[in-house]
N, C-alpha and C. Protein backbone atom coordinates (compact mmCIF):
# COMPACT_ATOMS: atom_id res chain seq x y z
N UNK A 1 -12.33 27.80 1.12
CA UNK A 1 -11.25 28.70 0.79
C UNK A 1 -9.96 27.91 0.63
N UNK A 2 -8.79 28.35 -0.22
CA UNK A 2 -7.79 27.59 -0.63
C UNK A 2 -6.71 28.30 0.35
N UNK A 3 -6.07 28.06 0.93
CA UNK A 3 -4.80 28.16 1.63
C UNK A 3 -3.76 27.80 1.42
N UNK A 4 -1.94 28.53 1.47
CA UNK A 4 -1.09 27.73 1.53
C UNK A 4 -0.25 28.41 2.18
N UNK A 5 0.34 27.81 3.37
CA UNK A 5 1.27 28.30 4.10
C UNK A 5 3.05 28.23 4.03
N UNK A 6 3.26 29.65 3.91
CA UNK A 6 4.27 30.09 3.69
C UNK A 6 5.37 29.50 4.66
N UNK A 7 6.67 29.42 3.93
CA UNK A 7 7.91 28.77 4.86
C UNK A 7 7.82 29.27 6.26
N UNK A 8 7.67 30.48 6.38
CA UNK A 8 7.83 31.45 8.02
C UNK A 8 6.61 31.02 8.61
N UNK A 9 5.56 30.16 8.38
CA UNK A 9 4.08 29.99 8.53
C UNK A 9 3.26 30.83 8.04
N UNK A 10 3.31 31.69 7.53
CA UNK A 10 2.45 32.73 7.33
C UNK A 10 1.54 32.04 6.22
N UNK A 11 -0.03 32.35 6.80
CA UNK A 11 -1.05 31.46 5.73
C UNK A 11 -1.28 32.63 4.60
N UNK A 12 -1.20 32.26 3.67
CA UNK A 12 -0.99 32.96 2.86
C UNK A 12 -3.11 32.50 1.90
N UNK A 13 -3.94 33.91 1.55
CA UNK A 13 -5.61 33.29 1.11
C UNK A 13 -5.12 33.13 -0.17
N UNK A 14 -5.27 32.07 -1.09
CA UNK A 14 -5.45 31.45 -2.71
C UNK A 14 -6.33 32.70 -3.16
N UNK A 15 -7.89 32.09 -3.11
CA UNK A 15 -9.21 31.94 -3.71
C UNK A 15 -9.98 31.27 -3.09
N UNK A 16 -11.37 32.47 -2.57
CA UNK A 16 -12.19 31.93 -2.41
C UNK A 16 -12.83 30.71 -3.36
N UNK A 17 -13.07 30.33 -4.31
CA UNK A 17 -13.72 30.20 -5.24
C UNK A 17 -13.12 30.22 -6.65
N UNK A 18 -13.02 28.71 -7.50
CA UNK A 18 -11.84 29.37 -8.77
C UNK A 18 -12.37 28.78 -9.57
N UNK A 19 -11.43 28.27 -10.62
CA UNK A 19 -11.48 27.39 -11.78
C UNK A 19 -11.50 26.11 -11.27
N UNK A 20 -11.55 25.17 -12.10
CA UNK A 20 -11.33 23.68 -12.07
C UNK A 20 -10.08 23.41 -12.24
N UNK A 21 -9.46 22.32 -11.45
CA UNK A 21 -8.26 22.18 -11.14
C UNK A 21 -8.13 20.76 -10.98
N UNK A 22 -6.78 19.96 -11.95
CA UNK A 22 -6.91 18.18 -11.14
C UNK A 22 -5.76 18.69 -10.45
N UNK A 23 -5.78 16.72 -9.77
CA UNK A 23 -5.38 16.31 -8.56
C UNK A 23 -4.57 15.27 -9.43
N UNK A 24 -3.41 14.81 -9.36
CA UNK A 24 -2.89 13.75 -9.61
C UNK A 24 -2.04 12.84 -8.55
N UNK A 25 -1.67 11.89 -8.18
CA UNK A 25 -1.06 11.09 -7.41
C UNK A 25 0.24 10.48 -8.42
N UNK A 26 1.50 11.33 -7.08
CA UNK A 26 2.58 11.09 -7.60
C UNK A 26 2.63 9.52 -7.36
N UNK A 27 3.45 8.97 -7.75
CA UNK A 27 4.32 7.15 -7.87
C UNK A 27 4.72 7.26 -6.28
N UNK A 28 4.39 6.54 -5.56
CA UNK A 28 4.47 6.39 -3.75
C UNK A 28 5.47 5.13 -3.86
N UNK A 29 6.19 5.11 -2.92
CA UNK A 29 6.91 3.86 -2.29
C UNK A 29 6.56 3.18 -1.15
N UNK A 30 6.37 2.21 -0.63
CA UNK A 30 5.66 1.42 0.38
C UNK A 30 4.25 1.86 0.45
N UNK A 31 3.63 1.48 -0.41
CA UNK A 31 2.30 2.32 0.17
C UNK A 31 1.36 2.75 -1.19
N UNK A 32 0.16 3.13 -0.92
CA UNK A 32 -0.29 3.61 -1.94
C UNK A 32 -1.53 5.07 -1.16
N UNK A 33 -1.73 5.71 -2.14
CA UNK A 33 -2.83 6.68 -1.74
C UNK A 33 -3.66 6.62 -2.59
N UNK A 34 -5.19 7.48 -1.96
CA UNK A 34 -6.11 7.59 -3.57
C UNK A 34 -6.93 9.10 -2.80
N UNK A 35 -6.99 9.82 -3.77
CA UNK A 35 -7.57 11.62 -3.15
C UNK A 35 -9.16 11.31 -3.87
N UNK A 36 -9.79 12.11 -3.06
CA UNK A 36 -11.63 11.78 -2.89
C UNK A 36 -12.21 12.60 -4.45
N UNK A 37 -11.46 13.14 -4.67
CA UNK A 37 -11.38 13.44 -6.51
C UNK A 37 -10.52 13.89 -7.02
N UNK A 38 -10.48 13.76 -8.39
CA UNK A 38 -9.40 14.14 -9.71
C UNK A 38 -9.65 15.24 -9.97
N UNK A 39 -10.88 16.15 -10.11
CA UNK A 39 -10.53 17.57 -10.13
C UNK A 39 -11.83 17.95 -9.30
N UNK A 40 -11.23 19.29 -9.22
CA UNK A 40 -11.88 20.04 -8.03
C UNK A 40 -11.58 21.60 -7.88
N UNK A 41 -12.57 22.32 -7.63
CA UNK A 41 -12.68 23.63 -7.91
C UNK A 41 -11.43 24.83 -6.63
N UNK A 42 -11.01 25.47 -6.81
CA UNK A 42 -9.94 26.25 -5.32
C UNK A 42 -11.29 26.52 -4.16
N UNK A 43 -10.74 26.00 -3.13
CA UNK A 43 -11.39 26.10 -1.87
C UNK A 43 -11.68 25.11 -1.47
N UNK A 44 -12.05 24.06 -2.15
CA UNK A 44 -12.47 23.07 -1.92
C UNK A 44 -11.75 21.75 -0.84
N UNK A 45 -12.48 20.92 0.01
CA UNK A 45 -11.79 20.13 0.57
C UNK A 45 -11.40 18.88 0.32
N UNK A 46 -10.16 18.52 0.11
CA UNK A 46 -9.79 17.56 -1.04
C UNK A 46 -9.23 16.69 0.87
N UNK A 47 -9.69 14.77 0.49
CA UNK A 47 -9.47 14.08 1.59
C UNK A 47 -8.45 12.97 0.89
N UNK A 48 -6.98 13.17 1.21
CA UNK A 48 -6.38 11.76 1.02
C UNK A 48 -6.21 10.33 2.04
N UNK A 49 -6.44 9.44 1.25
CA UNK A 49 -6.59 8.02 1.85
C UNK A 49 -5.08 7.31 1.72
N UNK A 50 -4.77 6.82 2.90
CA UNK A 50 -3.36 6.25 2.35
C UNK A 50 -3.81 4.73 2.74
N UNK A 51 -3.14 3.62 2.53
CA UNK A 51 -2.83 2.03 2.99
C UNK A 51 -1.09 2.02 2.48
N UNK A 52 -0.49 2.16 3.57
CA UNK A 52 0.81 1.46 3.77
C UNK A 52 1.00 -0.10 3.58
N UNK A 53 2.10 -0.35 3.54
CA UNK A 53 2.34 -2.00 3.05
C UNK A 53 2.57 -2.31 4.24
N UNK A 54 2.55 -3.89 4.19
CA UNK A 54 2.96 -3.94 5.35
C UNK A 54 4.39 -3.90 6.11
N UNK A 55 4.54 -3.64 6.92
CA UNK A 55 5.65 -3.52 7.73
C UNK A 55 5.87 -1.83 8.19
N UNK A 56 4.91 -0.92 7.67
CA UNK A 56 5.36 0.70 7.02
C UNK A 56 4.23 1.02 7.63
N UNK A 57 4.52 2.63 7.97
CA UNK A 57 3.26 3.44 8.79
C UNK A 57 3.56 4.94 7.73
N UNK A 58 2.63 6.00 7.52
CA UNK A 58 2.51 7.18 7.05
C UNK A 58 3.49 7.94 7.60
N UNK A 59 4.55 8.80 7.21
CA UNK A 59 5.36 9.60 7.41
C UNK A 59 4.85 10.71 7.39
N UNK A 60 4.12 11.40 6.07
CA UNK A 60 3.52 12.23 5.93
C UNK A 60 3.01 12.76 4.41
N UNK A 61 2.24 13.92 4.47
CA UNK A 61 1.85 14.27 3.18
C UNK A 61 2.39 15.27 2.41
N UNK A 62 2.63 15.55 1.15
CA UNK A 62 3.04 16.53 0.69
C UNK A 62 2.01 16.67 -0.54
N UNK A 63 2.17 18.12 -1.27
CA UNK A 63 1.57 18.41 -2.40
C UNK A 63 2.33 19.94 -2.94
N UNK A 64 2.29 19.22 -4.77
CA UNK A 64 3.39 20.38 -5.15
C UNK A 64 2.29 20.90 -6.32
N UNK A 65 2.45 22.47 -6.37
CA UNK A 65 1.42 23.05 -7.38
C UNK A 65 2.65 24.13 -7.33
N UNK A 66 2.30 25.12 -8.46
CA UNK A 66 2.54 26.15 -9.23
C UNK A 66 3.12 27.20 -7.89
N UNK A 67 2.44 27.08 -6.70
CA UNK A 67 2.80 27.54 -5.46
C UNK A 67 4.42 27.38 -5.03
N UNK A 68 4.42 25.73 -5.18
CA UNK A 68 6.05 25.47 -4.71
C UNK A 68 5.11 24.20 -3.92
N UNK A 69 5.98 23.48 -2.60
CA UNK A 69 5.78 22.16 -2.10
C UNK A 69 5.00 22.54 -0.77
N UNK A 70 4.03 22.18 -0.37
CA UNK A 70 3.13 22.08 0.90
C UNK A 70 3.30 20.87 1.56
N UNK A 71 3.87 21.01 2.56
CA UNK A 71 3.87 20.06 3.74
C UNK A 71 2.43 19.70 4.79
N UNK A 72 1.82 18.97 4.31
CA UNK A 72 0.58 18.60 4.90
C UNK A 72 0.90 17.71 6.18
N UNK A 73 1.79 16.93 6.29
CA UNK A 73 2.31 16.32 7.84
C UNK A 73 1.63 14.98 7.75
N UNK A 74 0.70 14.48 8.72
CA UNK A 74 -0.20 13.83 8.60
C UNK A 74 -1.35 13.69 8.20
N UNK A 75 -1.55 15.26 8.33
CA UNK A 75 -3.42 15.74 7.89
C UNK A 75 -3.54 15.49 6.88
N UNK A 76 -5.06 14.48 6.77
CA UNK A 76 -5.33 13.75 5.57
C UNK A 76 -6.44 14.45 4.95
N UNK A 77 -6.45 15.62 5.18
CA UNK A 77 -7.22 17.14 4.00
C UNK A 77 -6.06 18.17 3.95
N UNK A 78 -6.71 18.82 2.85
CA UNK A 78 -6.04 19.98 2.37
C UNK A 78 -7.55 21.04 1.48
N UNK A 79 -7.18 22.43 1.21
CA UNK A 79 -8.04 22.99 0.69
C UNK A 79 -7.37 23.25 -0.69
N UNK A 80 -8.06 22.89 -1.37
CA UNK A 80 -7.34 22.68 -3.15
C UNK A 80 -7.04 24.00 -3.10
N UNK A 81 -5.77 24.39 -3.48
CA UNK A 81 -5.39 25.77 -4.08
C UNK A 81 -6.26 26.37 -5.68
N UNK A 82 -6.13 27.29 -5.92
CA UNK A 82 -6.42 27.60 -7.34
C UNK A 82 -4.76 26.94 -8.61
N UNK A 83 -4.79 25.97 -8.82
CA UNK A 83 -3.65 25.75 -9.66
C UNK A 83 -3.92 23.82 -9.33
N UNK A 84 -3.11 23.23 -10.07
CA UNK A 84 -3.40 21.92 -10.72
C UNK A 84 -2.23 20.93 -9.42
N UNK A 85 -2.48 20.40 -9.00
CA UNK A 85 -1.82 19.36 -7.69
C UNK A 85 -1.36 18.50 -7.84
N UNK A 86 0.11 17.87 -7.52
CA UNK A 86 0.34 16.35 -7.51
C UNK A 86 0.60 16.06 -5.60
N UNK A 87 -0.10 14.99 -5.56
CA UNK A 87 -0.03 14.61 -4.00
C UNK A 87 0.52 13.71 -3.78
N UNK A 88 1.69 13.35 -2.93
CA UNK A 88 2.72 12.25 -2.57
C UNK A 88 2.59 12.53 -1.12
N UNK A 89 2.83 10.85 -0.81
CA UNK A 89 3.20 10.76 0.41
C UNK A 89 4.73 9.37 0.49
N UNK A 90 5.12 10.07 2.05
CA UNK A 90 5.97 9.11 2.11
C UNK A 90 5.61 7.88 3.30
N UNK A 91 6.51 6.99 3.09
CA UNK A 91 5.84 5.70 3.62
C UNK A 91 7.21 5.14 4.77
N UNK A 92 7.44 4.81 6.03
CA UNK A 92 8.88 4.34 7.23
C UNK A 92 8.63 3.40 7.66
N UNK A 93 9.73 2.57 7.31
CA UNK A 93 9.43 1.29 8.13
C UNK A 93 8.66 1.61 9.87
N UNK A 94 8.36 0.73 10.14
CA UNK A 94 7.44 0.84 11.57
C UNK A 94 8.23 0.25 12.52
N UNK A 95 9.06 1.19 13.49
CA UNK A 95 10.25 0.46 14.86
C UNK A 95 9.23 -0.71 15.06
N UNK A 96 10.05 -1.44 15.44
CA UNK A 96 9.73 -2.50 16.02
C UNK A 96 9.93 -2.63 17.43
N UNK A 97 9.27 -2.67 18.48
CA UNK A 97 9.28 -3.36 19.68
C UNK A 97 10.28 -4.15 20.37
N UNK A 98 10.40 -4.76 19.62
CA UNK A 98 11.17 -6.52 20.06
C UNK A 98 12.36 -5.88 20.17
N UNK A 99 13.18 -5.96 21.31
CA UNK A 99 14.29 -5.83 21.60
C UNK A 99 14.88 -4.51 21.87
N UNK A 100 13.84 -3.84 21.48
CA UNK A 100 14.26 -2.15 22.32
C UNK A 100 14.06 -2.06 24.02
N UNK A 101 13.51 -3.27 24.75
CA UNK A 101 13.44 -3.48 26.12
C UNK A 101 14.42 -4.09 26.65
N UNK A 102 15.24 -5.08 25.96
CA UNK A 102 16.42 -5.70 26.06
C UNK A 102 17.23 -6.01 27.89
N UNK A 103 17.31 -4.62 27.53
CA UNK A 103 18.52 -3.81 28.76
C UNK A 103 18.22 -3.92 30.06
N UNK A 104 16.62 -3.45 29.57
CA UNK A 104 15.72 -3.50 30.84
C UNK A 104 15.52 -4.52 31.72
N UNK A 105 15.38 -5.99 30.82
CA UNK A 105 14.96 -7.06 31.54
C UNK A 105 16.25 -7.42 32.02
N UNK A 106 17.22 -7.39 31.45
CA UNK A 106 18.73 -7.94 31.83
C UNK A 106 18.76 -7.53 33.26
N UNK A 107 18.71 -6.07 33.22
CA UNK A 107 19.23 -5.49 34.87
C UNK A 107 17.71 -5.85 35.71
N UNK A 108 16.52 -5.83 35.47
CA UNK A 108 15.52 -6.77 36.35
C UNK A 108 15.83 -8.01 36.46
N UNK A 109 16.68 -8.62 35.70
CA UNK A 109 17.24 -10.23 35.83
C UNK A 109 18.35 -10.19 37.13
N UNK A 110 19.06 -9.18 36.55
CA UNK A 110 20.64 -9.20 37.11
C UNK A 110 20.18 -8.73 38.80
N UNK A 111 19.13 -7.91 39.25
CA UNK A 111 18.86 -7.82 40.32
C UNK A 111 17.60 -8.74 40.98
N UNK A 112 17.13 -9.27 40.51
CA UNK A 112 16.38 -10.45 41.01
C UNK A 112 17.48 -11.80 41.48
N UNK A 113 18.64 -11.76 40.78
CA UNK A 113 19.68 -13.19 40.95
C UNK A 113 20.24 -12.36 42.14
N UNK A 114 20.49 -11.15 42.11
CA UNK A 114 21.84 -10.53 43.33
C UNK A 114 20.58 -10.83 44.46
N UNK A 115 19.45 -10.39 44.61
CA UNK A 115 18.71 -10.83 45.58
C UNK A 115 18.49 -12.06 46.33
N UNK A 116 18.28 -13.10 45.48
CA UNK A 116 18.44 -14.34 45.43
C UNK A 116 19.92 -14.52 46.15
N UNK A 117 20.89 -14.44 45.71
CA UNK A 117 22.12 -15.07 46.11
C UNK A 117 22.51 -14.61 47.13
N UNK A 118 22.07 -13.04 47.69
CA UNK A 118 21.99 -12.49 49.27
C UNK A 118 20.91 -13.58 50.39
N UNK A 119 19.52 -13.94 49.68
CA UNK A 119 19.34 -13.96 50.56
C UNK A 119 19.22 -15.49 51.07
N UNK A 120 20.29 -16.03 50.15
CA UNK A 120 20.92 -17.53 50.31
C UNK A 120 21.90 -17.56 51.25
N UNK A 121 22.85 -16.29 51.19
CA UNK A 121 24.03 -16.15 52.05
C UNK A 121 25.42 -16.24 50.85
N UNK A 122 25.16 -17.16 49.57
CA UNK A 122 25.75 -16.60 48.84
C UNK A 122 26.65 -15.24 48.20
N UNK A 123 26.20 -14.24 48.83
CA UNK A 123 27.23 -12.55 48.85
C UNK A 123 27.25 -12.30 50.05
């Protein structure tokens, strides 16, 4: 069955069962996708594949038909609507680690030395 959920959430039923319908893949930035076919009947379960570049992780999925824009999130299916699809995703750099602990080690530093220098007689 084809589904598409409405701004308020409300799932709104397509078609059981329709016409033939493609799939196209919009132009992606960092990244590329490829959908498990080019056309495909409403109801059907359509699976996108992403590979990010490196440095970049999946943001999320979208797909725009005759409906208006579907926010797929991460979920890498969707049920083909009755109407013709372009599927984009977007691609975010990936935080990095290194140096978001920073602060942390400073003040485990800064109280390992005040310890030290107490229990020298130093303070």
């Amino acid at each position: 069955m084809g589904y598409l959920i409405d701004e308020d959430g409300t799932i709104l039923r397509l078609q059981v069962e329709g016409d033939m319908h493609t799939l196209e893949v919009a132009s992606v930035a960092n990244g590329a996708i490829h959908l498990s076919t080019t056309v495909e009947k409403a109801g059907k379960v359509i699976y996108i594949y992403d590979k990010p570049d490196d440095g970049y992780e999946l943001e999320r999925f979208t797909y725009l038909c005759e409906y208006g824009v579907v926010d797929l999130g991460k979920n890498h299916t969707f049920y083909m609507p009755n109407a013709d699809v372009w599927v984009n995703a977007s691609f975010v750099k990936k935080e990095s680690s290194k140096g978001k602990w920073w602060w942390i080690w400073l003040l485990v530093g800064l109280q390992i030395i005040g310890s030290l220098a107490i229990a020298y007689g130093y303070i």
